[in-house]
Protein backbone atom coordinates (compact mmCIF):
# COMPACT_ATOMS: atom_id res chain seq x y z
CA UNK A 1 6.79 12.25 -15.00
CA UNK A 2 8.28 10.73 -11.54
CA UNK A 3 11.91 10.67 -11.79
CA UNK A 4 13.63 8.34 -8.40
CA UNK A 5 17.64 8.10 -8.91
CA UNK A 6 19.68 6.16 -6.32
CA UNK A 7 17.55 7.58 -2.76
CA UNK A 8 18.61 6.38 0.30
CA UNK A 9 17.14 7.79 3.94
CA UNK A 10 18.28 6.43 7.22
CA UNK A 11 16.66 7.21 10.35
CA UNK A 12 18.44 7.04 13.78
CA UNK A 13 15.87 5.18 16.30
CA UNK A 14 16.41 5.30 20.24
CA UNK A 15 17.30 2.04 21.92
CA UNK A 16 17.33 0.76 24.98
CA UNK A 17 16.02 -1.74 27.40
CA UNK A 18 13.07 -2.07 30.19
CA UNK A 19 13.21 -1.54 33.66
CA UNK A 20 14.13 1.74 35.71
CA UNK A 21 17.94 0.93 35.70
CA UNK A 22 18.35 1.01 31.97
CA UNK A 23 15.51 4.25 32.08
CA UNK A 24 18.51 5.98 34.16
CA UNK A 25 21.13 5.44 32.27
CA UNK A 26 19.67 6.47 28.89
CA UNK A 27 19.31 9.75 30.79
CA UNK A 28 22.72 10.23 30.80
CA UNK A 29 23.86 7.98 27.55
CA UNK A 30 21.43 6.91 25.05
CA UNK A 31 21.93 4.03 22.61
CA UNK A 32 21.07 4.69 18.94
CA UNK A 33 20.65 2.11 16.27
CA UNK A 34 20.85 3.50 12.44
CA UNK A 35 17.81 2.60 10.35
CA UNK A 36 17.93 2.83 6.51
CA UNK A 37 14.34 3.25 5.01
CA UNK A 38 15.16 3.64 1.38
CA UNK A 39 18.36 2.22 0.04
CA UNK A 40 19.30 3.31 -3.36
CA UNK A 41 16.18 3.35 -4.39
CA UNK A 42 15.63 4.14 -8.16
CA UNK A 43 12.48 3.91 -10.66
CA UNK A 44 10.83 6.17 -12.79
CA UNK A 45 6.53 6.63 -13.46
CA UNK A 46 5.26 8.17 -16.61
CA UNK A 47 2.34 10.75 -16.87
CA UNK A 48 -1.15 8.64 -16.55
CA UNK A 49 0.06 5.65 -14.73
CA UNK A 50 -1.25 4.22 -12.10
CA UNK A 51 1.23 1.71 -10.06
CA UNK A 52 0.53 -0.46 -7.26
CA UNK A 53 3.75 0.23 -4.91
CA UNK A 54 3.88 -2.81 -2.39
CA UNK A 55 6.07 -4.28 0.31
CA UNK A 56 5.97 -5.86 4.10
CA UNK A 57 5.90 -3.56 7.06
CA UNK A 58 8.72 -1.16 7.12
CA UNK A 59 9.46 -2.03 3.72
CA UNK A 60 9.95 1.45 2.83
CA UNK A 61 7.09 2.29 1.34
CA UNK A 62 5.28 5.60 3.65
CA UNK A 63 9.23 6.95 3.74
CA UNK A 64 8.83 6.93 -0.01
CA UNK A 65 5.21 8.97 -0.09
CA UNK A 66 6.57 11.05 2.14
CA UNK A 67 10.28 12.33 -0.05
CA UNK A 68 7.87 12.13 -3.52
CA UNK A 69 5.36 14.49 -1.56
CA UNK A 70 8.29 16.69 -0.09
CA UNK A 71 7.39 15.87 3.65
CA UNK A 72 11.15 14.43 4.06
CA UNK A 73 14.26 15.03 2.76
CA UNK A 74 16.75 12.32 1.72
CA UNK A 75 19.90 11.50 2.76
CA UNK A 76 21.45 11.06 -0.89
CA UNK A 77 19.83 10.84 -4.35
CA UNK A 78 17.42 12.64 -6.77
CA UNK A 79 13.95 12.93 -7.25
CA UNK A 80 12.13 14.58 -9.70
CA UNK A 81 8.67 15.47 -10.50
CA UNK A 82 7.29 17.32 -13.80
CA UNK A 83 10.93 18.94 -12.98
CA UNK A 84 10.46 19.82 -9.69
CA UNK A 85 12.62 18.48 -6.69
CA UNK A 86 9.76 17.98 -3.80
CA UNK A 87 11.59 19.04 -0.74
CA UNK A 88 13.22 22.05 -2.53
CA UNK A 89 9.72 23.04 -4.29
CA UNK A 90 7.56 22.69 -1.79
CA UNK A 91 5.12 25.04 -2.21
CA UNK A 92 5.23 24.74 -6.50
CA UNK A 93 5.10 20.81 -5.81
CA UNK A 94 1.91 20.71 -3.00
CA UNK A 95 -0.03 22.25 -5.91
CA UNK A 96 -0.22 19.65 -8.35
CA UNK A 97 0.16 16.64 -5.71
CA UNK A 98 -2.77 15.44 -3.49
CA UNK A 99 -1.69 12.88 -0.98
CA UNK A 100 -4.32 10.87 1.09
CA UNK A 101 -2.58 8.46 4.33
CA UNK A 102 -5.38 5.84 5.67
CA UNK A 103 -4.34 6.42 8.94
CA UNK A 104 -3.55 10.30 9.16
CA UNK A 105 -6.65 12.75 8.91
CA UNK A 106 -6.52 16.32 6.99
CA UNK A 107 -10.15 17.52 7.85
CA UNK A 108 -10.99 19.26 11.21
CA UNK A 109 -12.24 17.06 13.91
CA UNK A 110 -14.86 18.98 15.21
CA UNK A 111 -16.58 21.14 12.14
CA UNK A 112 -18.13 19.92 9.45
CA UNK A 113 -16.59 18.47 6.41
CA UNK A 114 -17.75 21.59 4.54
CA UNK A 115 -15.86 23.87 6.41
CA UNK A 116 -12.27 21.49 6.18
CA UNK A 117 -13.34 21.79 2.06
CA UNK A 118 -13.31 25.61 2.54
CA UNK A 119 -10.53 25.95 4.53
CA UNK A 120 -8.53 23.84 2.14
CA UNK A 121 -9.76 26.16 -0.97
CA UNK A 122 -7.82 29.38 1.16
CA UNK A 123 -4.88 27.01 1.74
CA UNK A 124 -4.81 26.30 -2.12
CA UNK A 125 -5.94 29.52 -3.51
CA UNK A 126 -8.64 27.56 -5.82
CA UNK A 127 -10.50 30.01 -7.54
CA UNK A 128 -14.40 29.70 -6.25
CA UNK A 129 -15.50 28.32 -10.14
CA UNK A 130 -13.08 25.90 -9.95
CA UNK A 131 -13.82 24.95 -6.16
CA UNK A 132 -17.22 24.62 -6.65
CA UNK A 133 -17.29 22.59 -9.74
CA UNK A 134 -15.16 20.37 -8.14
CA UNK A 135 -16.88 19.83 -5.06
CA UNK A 136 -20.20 19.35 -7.01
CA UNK A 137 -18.64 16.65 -8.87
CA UNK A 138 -16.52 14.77 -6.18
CA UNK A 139 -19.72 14.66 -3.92
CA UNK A 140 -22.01 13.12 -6.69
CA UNK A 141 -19.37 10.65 -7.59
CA UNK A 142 -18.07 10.01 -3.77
CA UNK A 143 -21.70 10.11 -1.96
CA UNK A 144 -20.70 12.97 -0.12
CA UNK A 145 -23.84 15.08 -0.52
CA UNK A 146 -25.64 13.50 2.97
CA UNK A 147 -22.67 13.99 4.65
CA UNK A 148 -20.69 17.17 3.80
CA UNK A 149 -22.49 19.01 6.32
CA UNK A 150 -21.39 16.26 9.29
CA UNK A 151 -18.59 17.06 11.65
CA UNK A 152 -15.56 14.77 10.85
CA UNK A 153 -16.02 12.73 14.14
CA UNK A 154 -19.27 11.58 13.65
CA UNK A 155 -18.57 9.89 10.05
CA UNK A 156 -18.00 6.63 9.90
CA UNK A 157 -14.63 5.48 9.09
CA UNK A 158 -15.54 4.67 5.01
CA UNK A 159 -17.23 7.94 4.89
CA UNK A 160 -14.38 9.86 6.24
CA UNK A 161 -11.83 7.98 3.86
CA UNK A 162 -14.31 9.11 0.89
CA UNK A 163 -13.95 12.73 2.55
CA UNK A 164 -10.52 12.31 2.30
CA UNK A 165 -10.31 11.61 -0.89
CA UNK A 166 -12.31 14.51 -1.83
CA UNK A 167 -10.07 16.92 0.18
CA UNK A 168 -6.70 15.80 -1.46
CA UNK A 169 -8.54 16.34 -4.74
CA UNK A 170 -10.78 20.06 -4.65
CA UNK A 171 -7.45 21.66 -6.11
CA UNK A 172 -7.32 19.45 -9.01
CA UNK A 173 -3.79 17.57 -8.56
CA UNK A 174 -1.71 16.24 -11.45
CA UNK A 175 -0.72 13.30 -9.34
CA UNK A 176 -2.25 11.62 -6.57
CA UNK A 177 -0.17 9.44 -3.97
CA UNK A 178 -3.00 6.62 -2.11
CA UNK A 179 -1.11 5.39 0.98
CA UNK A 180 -3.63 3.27 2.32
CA UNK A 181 -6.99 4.49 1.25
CA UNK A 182 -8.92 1.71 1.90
CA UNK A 183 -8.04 0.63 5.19
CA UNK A 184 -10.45 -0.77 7.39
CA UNK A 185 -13.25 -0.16 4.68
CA UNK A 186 -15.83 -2.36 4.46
CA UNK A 187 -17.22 -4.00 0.89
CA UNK A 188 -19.25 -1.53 0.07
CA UNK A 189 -16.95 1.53 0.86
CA UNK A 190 -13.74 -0.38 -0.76
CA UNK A 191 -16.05 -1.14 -3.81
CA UNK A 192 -16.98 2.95 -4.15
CA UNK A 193 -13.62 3.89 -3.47
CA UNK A 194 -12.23 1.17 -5.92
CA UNK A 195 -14.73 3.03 -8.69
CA UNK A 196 -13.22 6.28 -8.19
CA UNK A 197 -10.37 5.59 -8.39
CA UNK A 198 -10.52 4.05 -11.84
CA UNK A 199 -12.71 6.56 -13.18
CA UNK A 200 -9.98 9.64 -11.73
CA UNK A 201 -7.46 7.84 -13.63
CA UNK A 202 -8.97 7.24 -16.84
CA UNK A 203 -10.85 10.35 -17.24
CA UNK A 204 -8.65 13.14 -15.90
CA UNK A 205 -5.56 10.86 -16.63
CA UNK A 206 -4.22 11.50 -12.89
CA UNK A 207 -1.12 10.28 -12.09
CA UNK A 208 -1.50 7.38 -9.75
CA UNK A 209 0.75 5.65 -6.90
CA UNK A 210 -0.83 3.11 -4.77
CA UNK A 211 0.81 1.73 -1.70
CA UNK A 212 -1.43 -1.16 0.07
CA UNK A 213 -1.38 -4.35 1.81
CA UNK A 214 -4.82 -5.15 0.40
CA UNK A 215 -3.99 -7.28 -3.18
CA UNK A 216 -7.54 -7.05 -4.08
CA UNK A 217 -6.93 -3.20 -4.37
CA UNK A 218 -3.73 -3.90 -6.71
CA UNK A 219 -5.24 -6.46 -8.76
CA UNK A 220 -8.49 -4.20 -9.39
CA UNK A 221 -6.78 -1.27 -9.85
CA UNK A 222 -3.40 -1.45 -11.45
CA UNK A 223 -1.38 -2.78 -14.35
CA UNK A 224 2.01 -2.08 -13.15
CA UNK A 225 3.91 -3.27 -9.95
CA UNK A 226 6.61 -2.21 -7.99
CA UNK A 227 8.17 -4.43 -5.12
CA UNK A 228 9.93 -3.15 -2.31
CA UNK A 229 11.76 -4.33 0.28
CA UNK A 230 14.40 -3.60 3.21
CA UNK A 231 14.54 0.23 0.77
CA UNK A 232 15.44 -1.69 -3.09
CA UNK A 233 13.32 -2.07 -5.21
CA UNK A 234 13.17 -5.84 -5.92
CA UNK A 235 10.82 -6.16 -8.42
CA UNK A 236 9.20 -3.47 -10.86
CA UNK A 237 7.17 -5.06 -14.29
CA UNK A 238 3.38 -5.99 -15.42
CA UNK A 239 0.96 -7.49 -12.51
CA UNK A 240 -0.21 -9.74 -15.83
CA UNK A 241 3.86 -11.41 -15.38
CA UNK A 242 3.16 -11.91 -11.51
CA UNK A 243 -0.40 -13.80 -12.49
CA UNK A 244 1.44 -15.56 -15.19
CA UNK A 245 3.82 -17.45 -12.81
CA UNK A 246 1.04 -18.44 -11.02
CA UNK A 247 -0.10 -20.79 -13.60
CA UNK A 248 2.54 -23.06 -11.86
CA UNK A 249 1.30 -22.74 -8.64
CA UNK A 250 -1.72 -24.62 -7.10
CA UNK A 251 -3.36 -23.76 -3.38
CA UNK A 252 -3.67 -26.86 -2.07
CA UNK A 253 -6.03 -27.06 1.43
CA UNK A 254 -5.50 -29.91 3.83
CA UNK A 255 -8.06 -30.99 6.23
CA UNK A 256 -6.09 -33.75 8.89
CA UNK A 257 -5.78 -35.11 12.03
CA UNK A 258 -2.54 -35.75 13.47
CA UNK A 259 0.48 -34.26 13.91
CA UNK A 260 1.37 -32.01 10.41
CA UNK A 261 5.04 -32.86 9.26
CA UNK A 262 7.70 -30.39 9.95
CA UNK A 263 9.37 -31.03 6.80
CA UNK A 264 7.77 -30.52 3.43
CA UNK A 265 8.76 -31.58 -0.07
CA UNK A 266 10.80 -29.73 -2.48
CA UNK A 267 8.48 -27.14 -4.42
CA UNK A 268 6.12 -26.68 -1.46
CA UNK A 269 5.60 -23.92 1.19
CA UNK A 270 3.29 -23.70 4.04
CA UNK A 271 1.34 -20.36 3.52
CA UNK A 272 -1.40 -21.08 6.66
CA UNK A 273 -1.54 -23.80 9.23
CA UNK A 274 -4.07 -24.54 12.12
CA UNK A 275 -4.12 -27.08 14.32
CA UNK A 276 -6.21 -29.82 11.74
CA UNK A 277 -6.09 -27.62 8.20
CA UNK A 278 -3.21 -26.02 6.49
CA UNK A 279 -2.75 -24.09 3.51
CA UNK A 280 0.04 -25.37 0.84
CA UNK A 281 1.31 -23.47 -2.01
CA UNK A 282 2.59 -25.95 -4.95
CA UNK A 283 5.10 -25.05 -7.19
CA UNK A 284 4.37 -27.87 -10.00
CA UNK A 285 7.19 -26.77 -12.19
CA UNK A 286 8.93 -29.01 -9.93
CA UNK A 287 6.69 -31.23 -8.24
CA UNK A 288 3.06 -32.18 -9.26
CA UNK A 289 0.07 -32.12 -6.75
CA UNK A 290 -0.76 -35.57 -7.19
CA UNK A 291 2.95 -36.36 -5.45
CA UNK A 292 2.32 -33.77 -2.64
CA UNK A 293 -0.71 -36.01 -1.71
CA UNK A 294 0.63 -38.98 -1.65
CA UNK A 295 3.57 -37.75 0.51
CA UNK A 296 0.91 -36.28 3.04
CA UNK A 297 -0.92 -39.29 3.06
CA UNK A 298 1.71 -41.13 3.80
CA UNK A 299 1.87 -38.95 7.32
CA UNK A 300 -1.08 -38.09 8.23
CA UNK A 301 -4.60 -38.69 8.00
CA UNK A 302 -6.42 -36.49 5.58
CA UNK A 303 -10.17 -35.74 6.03
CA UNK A 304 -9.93 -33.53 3.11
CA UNK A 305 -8.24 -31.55 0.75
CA UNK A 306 -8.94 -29.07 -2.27
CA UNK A 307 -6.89 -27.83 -4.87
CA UNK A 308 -7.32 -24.66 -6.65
CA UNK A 309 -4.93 -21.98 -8.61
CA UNK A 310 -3.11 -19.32 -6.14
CA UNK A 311 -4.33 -15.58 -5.53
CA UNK A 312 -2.26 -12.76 -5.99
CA UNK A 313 -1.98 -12.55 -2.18
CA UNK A 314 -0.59 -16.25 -2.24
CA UNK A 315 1.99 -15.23 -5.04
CA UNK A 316 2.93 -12.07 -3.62
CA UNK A 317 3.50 -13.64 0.05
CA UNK A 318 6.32 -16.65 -2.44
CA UNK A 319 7.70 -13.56 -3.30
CA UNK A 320 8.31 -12.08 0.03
CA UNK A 321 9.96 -15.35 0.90
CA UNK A 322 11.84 -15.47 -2.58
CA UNK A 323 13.30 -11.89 -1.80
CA UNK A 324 13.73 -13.09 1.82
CA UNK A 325 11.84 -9.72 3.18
């Protein structure tokens, strides 16, 4: 079980202005500006789950991967996992945790993946039966077997995420933190990796956290939700309560000419405009669609228009402007 109590991290980020003047002085005096990551940050994960763990850009979100895994330290707070404190267990803790960041490689650039598995079984101590069975299995169920004998840098970038995935997992983790993992994937890969996933979960009830911009990766993959932004947590329940409050929402696509109006009526937001086609959210709680169009139509000259109910990337973008983050 994940235990987060009241975390806070700040980070103190160099400042200071262009030009060789300001270069100069910052040799002499630099300016510092204080940035908090996580700010009193609690929530708590049972055994088995697997939670989508989502947020803007500098939300908070790697800072949190990184104190669960024990890579940082926190400023204040507690954190506990199966009853271990991360950065104070680190070498207890790396054992049952397998961490996998889209943008951050753990396999050797230049030797075949084969050879980052087996340096990664002396690393972890895995006994050789359990180090092969595992690697038999995670290469029939990841596709590895035509490419585990390819150097890292000649993989394309879905088959080195599958890799990946395969290396945080040969020492048969409890819990499994996925900052990331499908980034820059195409269908296919995001489709295999999507499959795995699932199947890790449900099988070998692995502890799950996911932390992605891609909504089509929360909504196939998780039950659970947990919003962050500026380091709180804002919002932490069901992904079925998010959909539900979308039943009041309609997407509403405008094809126009002429100038779009600045102002919009109460209930409506502008989630994508181009120079002749925007993209409206409706909330019809308080207004209906059939009033938006008239009120556009009244302003502009509409070519077309569709309606249709919101995505979960429409609803969680409301909320993003709801928690003003």
């Amino acid at each position: 079980m994940i235990q987060v109590q009241h975390l806070t991290k700040t980070f103190r980020v160099a400042r200071r202005s262009g030009g060789m003047k300001a270069a100069a002085k910052a040799l002499f005096r630099r300016e510092y500006d204080t940035i908090t990551a996580l700010n009193d940050l609690s929530f708590s994960i049972d055994d088995g789950e697997m939670v989508g763990y989502i947020g803007p850009n500098g939300a908070g979100k790697s800072s949190t991967i990184k104190v669960l895994s024990g890579i940082l330290t926190p400023d204040s707070g507690s954190c506990l996992i199966d009853g271990r404190t991360p950065w104070k267990d680190r070498v207890a803790h790396v054992r049952e945790i397998g961490v996998v960041f889209g943008q951050r490689s753990q396999l050797w650039w230049d030797v075949p993946v084969a050879d980052s598995f087996e340096l990664i079984r002396d690393i972890y101590k895995i006994p050789d039966s359990l180090y092969r069975k595992n690697v038999s299995e995670l290469a029939e169920l990841l596709n590895l077997k035509d490419i585990i004998r390819t150097p890292a840098r000649q993989l394309s970038l879905g088959q080195r995420m599958r890799c990946e995935i395969a290396a945080s997992l040969l020492h048969s983790p409890k819990i499994l933190f996925l900052d990331e993992p499908t980034i820059g994937l195409d269908a296919v890969s995001k489709i295999a990796v999507r499959d795995f996933i699932r199947t890790l979960n449900r099988e070998q009830k692995t502890t799950i956290i996911l932390t992605t911009h891609d909504m089509q990766d929360i909504e196939a993959l998780t039950e659970r939700i947990i919003l962050i932004g500026k380091g709180k947590v804002l919002l932490d329940g069901p992904l079925n309560d998010l959909k539900a409050a979308g039943n009041d929402h309609r997407s509403l696509t405008v094809a126009f000419k002429g100038s779009f109006p600045e102002t919009l009526p109460e209930g409506v937001t502008c989630s994508e405009r181009l120079s002749e086609r925007a993209v409206l959210t409706v909330d019809t709680a308080v207004i209906p669609v059939s009033e938006v169009i008239a009120s556009l139509s009244r302003e502009i000259s509409i070519d077309d228009l569709s309606v249709s109910g919101v995505g979960i990337e429409e609803l969680v973008v409301d909320l993003y402007r709801q928690y003003r983050i």
